[in-house]
C-alpha atoms as a PDB file:
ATOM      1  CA  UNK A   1      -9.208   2.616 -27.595  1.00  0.00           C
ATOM      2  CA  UNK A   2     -10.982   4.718 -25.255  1.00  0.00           C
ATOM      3  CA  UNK A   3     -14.717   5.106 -24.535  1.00  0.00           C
ATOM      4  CA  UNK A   4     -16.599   8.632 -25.509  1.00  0.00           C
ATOM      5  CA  UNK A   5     -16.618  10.531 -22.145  1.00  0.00           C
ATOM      6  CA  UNK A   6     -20.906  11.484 -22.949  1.00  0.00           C
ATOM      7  CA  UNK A   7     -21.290   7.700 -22.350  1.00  0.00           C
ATOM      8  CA  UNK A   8     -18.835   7.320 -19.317  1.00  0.00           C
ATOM      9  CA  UNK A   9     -20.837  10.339 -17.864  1.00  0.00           C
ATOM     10  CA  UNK A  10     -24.041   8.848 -18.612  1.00  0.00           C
ATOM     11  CA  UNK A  11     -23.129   5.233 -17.236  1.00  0.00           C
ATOM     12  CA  UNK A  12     -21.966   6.754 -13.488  1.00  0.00           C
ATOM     13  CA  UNK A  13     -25.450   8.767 -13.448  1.00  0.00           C
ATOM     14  CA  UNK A  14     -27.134   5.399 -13.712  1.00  0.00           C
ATOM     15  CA  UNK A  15     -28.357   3.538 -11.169  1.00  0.00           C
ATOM     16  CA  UNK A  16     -25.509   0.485 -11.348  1.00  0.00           C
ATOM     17  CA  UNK A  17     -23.413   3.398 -12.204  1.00  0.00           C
ATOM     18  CA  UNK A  18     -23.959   4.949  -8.766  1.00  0.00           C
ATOM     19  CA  UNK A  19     -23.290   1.746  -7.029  1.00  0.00           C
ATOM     20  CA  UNK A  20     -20.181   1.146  -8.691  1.00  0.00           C
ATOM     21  CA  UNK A  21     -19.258   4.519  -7.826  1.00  0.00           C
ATOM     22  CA  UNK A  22     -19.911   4.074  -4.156  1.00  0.00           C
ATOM     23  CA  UNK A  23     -18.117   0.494  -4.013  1.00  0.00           C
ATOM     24  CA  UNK A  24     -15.129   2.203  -5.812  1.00  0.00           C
ATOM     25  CA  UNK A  25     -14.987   5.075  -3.529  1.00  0.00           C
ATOM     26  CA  UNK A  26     -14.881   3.096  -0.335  1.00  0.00           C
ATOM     27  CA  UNK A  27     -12.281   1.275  -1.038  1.00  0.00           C
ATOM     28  CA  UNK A  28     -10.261   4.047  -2.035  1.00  0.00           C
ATOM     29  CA  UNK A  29     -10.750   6.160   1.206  1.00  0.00           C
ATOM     30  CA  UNK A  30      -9.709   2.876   3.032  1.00  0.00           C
ATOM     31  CA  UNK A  31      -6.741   2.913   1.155  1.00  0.00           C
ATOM     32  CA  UNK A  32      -6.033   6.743   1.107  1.00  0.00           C
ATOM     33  CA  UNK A  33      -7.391   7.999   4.559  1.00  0.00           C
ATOM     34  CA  UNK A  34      -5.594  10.894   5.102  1.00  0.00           C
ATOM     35  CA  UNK A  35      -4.388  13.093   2.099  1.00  0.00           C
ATOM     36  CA  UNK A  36      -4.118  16.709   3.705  1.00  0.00           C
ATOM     37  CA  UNK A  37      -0.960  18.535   1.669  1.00  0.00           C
ATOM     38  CA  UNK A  38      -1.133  16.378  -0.819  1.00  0.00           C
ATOM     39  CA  UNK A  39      -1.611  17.086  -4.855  1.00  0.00           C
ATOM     40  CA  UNK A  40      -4.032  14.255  -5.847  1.00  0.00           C
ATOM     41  CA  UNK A  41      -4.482  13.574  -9.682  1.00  0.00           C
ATOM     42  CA  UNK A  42      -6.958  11.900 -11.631  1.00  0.00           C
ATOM     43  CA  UNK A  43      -6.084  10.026 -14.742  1.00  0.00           C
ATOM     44  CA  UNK A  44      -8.624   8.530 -16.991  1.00  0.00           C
ATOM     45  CA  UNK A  45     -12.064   9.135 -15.872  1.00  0.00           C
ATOM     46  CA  UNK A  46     -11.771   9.333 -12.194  1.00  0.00           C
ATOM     47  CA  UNK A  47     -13.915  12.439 -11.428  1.00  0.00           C
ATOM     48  CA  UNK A  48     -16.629   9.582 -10.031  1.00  0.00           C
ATOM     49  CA  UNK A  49     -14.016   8.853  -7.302  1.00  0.00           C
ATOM     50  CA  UNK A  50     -12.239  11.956  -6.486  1.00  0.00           C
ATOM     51  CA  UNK A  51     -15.046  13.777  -4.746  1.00  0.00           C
ATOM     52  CA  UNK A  52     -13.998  12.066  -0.925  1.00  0.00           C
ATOM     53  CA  UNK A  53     -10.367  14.476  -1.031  1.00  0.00           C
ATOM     54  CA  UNK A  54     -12.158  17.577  -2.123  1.00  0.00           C
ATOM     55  CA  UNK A  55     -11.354  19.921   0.673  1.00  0.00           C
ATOM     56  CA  UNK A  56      -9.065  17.489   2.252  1.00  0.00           C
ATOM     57  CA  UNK A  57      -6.190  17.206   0.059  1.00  0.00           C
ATOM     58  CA  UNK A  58      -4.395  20.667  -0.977  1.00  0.00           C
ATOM     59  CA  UNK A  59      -5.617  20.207  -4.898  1.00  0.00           C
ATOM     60  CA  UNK A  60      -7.103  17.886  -6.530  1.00  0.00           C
ATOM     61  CA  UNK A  61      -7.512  17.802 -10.420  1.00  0.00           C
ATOM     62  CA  UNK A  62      -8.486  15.599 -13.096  1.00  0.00           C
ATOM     63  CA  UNK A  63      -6.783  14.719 -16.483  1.00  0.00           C
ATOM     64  CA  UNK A  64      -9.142  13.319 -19.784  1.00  0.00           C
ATOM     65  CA  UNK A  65      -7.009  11.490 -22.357  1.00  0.00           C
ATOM     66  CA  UNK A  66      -7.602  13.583 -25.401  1.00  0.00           C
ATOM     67  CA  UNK A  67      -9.767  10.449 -27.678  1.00  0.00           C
ATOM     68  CA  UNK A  68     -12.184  10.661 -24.746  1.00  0.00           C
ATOM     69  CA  UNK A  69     -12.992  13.716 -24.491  1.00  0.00           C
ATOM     70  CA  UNK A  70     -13.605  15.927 -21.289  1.00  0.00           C
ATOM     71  CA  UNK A  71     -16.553  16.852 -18.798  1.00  0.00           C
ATOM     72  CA  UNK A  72     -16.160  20.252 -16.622  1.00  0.00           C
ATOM     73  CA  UNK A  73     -15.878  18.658 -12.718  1.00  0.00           C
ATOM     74  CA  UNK A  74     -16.485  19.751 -10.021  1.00  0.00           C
ATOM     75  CA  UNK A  75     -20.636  20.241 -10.465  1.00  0.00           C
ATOM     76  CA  UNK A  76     -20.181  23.106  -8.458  1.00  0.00           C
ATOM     77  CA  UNK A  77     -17.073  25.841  -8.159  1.00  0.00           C
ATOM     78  CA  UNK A  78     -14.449  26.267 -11.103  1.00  0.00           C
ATOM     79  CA  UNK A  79     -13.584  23.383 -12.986  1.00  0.00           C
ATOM     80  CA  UNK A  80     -10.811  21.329 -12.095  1.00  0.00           C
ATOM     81  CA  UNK A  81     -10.533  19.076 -15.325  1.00  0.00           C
ATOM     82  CA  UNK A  82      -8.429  19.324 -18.406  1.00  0.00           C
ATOM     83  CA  UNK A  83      -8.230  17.285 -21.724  1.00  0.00           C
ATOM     84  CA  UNK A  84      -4.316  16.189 -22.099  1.00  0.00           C
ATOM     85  CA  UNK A  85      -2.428  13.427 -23.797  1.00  0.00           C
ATOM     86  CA  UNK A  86      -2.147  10.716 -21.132  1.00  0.00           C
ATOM     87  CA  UNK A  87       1.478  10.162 -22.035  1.00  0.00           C
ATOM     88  CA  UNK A  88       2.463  13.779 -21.980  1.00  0.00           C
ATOM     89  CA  UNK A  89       0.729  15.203 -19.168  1.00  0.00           C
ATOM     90  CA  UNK A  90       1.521  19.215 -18.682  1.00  0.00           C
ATOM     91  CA  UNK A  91       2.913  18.917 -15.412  1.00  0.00           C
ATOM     92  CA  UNK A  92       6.334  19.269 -14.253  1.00  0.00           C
ATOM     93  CA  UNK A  93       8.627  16.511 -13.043  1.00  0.00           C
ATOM     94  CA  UNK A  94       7.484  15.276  -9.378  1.00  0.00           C
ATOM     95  CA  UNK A  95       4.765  17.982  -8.851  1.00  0.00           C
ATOM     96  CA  UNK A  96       2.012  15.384  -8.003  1.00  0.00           C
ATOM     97  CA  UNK A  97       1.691  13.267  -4.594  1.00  0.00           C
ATOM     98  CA  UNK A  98      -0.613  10.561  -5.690  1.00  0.00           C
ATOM     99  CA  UNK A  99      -2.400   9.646  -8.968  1.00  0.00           C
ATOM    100  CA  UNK A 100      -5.976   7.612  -9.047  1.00  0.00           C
ATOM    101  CA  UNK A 101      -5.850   5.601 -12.525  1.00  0.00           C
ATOM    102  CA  UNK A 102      -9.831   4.341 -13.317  1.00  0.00           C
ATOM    103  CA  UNK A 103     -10.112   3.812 -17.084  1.00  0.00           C
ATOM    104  CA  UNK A 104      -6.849   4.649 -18.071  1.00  0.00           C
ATOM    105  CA  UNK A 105      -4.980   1.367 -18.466  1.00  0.00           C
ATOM    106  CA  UNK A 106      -6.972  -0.465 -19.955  1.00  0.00           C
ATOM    107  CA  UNK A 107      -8.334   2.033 -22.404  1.00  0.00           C
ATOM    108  CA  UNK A 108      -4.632   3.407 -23.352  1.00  0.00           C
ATOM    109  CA  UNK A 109      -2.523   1.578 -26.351  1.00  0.00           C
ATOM    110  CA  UNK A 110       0.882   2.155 -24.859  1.00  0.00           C
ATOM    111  CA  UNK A 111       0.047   1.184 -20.627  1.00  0.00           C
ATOM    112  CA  UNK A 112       3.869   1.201 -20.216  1.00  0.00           C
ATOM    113  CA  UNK A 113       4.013   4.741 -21.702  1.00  0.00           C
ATOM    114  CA  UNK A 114       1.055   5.823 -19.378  1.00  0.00           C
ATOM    115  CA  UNK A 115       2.438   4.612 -16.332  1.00  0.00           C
ATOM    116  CA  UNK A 116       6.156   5.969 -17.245  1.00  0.00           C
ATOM    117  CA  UNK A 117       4.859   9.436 -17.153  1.00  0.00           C
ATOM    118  CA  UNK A 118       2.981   8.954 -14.164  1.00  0.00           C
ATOM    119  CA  UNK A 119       6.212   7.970 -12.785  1.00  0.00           C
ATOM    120  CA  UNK A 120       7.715  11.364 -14.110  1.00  0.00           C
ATOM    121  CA  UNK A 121       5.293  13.497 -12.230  1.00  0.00           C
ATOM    122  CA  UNK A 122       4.859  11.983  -8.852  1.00  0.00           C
ATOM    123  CA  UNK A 123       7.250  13.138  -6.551  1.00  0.00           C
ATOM    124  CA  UNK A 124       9.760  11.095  -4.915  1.00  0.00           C
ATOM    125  CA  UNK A 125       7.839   9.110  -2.493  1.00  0.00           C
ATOM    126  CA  UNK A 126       4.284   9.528  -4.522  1.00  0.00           C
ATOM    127  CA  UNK A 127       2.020   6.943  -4.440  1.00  0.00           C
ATOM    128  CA  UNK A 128      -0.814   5.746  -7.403  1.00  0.00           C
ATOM    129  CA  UNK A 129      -4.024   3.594  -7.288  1.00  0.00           C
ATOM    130  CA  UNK A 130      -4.891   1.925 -10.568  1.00  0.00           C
ATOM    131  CA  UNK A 131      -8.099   0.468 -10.521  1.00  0.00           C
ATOM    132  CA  UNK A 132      -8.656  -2.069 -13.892  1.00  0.00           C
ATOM    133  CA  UNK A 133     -10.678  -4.670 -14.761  1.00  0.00           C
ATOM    134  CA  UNK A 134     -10.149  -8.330 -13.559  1.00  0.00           C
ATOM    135  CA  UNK A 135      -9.578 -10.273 -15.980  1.00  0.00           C
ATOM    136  CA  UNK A 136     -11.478 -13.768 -14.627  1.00  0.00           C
ATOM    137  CA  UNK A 137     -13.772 -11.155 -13.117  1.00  0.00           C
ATOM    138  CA  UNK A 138     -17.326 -11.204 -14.796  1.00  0.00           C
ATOM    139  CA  UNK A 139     -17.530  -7.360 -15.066  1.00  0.00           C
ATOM    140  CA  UNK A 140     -14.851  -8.134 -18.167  1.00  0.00           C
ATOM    141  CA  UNK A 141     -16.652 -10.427 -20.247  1.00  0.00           C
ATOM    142  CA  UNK A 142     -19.848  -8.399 -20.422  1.00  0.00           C
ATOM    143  CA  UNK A 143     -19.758  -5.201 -22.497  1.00  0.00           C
ATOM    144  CA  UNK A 144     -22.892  -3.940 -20.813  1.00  0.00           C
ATOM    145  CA  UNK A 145     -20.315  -1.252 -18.885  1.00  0.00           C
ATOM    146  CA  UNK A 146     -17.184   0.635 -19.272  1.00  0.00           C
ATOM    147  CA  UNK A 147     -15.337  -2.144 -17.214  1.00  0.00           C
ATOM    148  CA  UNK A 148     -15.696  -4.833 -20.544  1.00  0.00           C
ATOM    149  CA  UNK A 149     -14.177  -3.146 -22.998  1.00  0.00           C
ATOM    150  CA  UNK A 150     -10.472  -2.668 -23.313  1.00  0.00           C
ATOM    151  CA  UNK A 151      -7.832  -4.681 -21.782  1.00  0.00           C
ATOM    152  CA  UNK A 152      -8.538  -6.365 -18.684  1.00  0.00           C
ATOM    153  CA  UNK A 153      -5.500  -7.570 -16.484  1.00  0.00           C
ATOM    154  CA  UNK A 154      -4.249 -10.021 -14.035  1.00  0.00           C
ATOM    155  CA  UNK A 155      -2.757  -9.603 -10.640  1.00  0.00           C
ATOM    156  CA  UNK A 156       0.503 -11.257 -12.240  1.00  0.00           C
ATOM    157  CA  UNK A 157       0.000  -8.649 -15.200  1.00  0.00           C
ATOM    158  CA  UNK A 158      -0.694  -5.846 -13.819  1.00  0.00           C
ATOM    159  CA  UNK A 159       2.131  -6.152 -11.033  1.00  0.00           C
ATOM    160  CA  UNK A 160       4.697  -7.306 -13.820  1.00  0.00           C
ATOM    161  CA  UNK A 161       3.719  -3.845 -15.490  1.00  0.00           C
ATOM    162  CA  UNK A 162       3.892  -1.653 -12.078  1.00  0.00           C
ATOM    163  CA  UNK A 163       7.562  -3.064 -11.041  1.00  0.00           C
ATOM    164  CA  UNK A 164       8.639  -2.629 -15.244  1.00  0.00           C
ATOM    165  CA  UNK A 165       8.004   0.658 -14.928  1.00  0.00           C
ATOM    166  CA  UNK A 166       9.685   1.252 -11.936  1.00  0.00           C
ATOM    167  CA  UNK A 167       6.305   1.222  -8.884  1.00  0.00           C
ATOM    168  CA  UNK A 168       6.471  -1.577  -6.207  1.00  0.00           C
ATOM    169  CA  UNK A 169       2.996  -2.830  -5.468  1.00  0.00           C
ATOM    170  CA  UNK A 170       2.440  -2.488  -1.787  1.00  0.00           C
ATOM    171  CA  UNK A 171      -1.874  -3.324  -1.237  1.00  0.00           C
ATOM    172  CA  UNK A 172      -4.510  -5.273  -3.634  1.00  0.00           C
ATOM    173  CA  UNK A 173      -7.866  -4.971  -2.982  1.00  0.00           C
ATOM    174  CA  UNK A 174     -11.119  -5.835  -5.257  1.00  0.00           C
ATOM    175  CA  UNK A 175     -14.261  -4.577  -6.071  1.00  0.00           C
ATOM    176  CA  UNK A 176     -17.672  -5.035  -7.868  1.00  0.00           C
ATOM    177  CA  UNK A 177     -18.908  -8.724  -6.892  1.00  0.00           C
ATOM    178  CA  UNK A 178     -21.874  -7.496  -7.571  1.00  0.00           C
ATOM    179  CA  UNK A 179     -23.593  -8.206 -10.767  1.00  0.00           C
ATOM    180  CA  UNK A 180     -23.015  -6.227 -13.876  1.00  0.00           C
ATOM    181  CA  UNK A 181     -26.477  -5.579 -14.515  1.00  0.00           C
ATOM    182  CA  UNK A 182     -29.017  -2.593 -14.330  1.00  0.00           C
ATOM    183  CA  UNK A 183     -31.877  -5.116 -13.722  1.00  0.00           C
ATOM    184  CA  UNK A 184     -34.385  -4.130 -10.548  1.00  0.00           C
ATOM    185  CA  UNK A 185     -33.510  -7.547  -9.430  1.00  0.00           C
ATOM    186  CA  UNK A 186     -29.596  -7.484  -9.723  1.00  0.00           C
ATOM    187  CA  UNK A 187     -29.689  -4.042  -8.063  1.00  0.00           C
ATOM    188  CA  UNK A 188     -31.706  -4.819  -4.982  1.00  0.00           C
ATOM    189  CA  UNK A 189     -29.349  -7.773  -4.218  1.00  0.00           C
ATOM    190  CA  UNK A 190     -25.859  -5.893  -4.973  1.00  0.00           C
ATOM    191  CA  UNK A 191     -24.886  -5.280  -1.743  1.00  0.00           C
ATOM    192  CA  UNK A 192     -25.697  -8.496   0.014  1.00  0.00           C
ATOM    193  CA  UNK A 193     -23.377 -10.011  -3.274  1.00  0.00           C
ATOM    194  CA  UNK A 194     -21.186  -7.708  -2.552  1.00  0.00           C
ATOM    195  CA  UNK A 195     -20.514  -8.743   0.954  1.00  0.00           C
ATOM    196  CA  UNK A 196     -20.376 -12.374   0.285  1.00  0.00           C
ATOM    197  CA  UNK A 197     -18.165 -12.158  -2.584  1.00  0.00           C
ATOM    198  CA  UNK A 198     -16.042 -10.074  -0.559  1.00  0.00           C
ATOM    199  CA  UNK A 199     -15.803 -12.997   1.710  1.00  0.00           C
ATOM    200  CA  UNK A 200     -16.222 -16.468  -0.598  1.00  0.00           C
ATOM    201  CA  UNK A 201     -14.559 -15.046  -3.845  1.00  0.00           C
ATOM    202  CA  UNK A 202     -12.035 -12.180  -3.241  1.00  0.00           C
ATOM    203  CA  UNK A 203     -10.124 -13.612  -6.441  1.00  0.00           C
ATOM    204  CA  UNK A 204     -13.272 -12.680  -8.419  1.00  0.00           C
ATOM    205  CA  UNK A 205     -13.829  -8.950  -8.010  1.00  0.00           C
ATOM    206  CA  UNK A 206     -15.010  -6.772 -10.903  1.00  0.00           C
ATOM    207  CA  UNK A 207     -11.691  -4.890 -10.549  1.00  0.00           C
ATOM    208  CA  UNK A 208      -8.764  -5.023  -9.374  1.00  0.00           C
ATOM    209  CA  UNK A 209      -7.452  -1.603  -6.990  1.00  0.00           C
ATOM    210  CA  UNK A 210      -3.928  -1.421  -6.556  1.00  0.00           C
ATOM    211  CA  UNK A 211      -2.309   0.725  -4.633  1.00  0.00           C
ATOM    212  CA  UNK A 212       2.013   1.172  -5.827  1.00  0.00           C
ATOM    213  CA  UNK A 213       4.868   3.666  -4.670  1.00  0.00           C
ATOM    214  CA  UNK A 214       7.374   4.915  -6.944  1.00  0.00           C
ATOM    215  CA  UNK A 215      10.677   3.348  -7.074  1.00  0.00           C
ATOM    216  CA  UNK A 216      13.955   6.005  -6.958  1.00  0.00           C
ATOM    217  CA  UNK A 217      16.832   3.381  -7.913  1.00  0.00           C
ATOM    218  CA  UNK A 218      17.189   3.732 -11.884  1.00  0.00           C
ATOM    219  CA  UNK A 219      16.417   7.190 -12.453  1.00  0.00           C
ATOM    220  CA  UNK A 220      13.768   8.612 -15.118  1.00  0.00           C
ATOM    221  CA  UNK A 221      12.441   6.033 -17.279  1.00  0.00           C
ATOM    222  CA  UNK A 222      13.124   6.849 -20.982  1.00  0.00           C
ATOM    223  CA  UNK A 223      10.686   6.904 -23.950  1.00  0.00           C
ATOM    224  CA  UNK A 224      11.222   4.532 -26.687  1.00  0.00           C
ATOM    225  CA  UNK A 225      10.938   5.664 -30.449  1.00  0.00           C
ATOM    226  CA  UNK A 226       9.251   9.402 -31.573  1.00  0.00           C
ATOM    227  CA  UNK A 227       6.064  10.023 -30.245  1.00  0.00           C
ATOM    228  CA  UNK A 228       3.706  12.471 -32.063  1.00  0.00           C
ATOM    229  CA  UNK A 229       3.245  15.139 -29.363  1.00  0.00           C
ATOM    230  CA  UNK A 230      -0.412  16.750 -28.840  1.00  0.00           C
ATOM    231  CA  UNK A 231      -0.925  19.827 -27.372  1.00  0.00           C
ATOM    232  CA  UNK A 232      -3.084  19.834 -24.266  1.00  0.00           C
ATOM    233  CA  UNK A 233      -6.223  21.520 -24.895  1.00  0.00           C
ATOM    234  CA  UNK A 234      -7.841  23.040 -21.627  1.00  0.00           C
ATOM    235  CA  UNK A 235     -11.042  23.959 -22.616  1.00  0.00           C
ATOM    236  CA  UNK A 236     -13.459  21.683 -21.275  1.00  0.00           C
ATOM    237  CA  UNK A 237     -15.494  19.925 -24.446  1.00  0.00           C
ATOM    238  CA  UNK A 238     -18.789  19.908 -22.607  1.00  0.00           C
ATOM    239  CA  UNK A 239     -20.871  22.348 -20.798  1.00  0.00           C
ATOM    240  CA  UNK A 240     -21.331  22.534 -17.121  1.00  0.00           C
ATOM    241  CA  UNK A 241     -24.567  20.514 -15.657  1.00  0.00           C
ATOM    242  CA  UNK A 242     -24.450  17.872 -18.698  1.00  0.00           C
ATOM    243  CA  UNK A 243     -26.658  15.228 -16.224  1.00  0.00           C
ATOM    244  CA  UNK A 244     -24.136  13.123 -15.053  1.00  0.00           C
ATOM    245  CA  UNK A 245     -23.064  12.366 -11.331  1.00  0.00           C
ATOM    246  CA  UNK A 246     -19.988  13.302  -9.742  1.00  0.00           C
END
């Protein structure tokens, strides 16, 4: 299942929506500090966290599974998103140098499938950062964002589905010990909780951000059964300046 893309949009234009934006985003320009010559990719709905390697990396774009729908990104400039199918993305074989994954796994029914054609487009060497939710986090239980619905993972899942499909986990970080909650209250105190849990709870993070190379040894993973293919549609399904935050 995937959520509609109007309320993804409208969640990250929120208030917790622009925290968990910011918390997201630091981690990943930890992770990713220098991305000049690269191709970056967004899968999912990553727009919220792809703003840091504008201008640094040499293109960055964003891909919209096709039951989400799409929103045009950047605010400003010509748009740089696209509405594909996530398991047959229009690119060729090893033309992207690193992949951000933020609702993608969870949302998608076949995560192997996803993750086998991100395989099939990074180049050799490429590097991807899935970010999902934890699954003895608290952001999971609660429905209140986009983090509790699909299917949340474990570290022993999720790295049991990297190295299947041919990634080797190489950094695991967490984010979001703040509270999933829009309250004045819960707001004001996010960032001290975010701090502490950082410290007292690591295990306990919202999410979990992964960061995984791409393994060379066994060749091109194969698809399994007949697939129904979709044609990648282009046109972005809403119009420029829709509210949201990017």
């Amino acid at each position: 299942m995937h959520l509609d893309v109007v309320d993804l949009r409208n969640f990250y234009g929120s208030a917790l929506g622009g925290l968990v934006r910011r918390s997201i985003r630091a981690k990943l320009v930890e992770m990713w500090p220098r991305v000049a010559g690269d191709r970056l990719l967004g899968l999912g709905y990553a727009t919220p966290f792809l703003r840091p390697f504008l201008g640094k990396a040499e293109r960055v774009i964003g891909f919209m599974p096709a039951r989400q729908g799409v929103v045009n990104w950047p605010s400003e400039g010509p748009s740089a998103t696209a509405l594909v199918e996530e398991t047959m993305l229009p690119l060729a074989d090893s033309s992207i140098d690193r992949m951000i994954l933020v609702h993608a796994l969870e949302m998608a029914d076949d995560p192997d499938e996803v993750l086998r054609e991100a395989w099939r487009v990074l180049a050799p060497g490429g590097r991807l950062i899935a970010v999902v939710p934890n699954r003895i986090g608290l952001w999971a239980r609660l429905e209140t964002t986009p983090f509790g619905h699909g299917r949340p993972f474990s570290q022993g899942q999720l790295d049991g589905l990297l190295k299947d499909t041919l990634f080797s986990p190489i950094d695991w970080r967490g984010a979001l010990h703040m509270l999933p909650s829009s309250r004045p209250t819960a707001l004001r105190l996010s960032r001290p909780l975010e701090a502490f849990g950082l410290k007292v709870w690591p295990g306990f993070a919202g999410v979990l951000v992964v960061e995984a190379t791409k393994q060379l040894y066994q060749g091109i993973p194969q698809r399994v059964g007949n697939k129904v293919r979709l044609a990648p549609v282009f046109r972005p399904a809403l119009a420029r300046g829709g509210g949201g935050r990017d």
